[in-house]
Protein backbone atom coordinates (compact mmCIF):
# COMPACT_ATOMS: atom_id res chain seq x y z
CA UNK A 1 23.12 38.16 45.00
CA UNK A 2 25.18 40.41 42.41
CA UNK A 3 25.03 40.03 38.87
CA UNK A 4 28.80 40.44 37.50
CA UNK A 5 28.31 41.88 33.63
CA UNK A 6 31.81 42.20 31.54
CA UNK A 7 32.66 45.48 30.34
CA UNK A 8 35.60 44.85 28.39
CA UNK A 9 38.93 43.04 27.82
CA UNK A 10 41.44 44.42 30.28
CA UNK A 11 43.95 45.51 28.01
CA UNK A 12 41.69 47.25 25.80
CA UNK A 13 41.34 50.26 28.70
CA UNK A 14 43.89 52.70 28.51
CA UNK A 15 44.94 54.94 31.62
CA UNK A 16 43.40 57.70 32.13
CA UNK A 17 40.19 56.54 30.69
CA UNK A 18 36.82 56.07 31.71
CA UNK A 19 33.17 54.22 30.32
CA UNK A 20 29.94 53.91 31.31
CA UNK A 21 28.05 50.51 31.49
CA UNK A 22 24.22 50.80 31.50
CA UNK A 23 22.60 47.06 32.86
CA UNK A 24 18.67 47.24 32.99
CA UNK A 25 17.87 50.41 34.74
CA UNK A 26 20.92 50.65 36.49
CA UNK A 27 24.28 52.52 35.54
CA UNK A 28 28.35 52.19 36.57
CA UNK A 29 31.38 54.41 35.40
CA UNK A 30 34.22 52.75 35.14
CA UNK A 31 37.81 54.12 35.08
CA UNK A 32 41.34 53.22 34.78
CA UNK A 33 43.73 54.60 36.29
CA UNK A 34 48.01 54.17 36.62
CA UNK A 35 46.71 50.30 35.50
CA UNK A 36 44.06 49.91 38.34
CA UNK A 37 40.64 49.48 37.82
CA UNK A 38 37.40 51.76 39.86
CA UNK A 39 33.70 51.65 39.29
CA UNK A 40 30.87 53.70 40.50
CA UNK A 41 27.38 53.91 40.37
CA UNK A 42 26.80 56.31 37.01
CA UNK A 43 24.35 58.83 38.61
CA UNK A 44 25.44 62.34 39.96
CA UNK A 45 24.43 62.34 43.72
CA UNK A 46 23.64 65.69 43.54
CA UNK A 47 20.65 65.23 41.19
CA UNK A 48 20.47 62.33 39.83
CA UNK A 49 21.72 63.07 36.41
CA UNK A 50 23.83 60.81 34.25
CA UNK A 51 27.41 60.72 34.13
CA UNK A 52 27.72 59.01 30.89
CA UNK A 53 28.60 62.49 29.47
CA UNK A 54 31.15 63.45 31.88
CA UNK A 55 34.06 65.34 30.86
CA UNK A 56 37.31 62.82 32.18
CA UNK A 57 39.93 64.65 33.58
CA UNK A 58 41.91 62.63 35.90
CA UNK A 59 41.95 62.78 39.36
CA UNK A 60 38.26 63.37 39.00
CA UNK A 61 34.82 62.55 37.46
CA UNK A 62 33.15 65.68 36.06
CA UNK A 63 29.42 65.97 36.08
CA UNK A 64 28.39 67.98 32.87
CA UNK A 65 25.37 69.24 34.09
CA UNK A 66 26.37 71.40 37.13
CA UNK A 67 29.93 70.54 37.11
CA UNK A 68 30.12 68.95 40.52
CA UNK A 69 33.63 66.69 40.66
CA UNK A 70 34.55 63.52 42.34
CA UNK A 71 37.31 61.66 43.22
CA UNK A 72 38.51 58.47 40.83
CA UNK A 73 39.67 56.41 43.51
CA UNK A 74 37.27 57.11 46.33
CA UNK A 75 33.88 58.52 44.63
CA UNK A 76 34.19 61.28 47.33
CA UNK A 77 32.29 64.20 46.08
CA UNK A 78 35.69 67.22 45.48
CA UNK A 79 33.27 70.29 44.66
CA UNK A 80 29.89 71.85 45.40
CA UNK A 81 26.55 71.45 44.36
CA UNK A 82 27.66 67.32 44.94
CA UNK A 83 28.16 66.90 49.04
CA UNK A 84 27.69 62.84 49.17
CA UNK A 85 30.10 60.27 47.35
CA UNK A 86 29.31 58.59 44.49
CA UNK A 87 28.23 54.64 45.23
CA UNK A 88 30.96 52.48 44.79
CA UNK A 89 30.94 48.86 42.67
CA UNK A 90 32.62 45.82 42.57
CA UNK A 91 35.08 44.84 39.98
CA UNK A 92 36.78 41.54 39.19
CA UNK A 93 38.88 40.66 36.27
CA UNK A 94 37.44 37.01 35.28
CA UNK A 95 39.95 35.55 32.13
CA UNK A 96 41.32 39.04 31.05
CA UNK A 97 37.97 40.68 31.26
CA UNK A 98 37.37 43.28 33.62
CA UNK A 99 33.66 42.61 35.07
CA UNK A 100 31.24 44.76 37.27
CA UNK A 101 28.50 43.76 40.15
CA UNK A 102 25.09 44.89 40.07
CA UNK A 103 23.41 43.95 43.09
């Protein structure tokens, strides 16, 4: 059963922006973009390493440690040493705050 933790007030994200989320020992990056909402699991599936970091430069998530990019909308892995998508997450928006789902 997922756990849904809030991450902030809607209206406090601006476009173009991202955040990460840490919950226990698990991780999501969260973005905004054109005023719709995308979450993904905050690990690099090329090695494991955290996104947190990341340089945000829309359309894509930049991994700072070997500078593998993926896709905001899709998590689809854009440029080598990355090959697999990054693991998508739920979202909801429960009274103006935009929530994510740990399973």
């Amino acid at each position: 059963m997922p756990v849904w933790v809030d991450v902030a007030p809607v209206a406090s994200l601006d476009d173009n922006s991202c955040l990460s989320l840490d919950h226990g020992r698990r991780r999501a990056l969260i973005s905004q973009i054109n005023g719709t909402q995308y979450a993904f699991e905050g690990l690099c599936t090329h090695a494991d390493e955290l996104l947190e970091f990341s340089r945000w430069d829309a359309p894509a998530i930049f991994c700072p440690h070997h500078g593998a990019r993926f896709c905001t909308r899709t998590g689809r892995a854009l440029t080598p040493p990355a090959t697999r998508a990054l693991r998508p997450l739920p979202l909801r928006i429960d009274d103006g705050i935009l929530q994510v789902a740990f399973d």
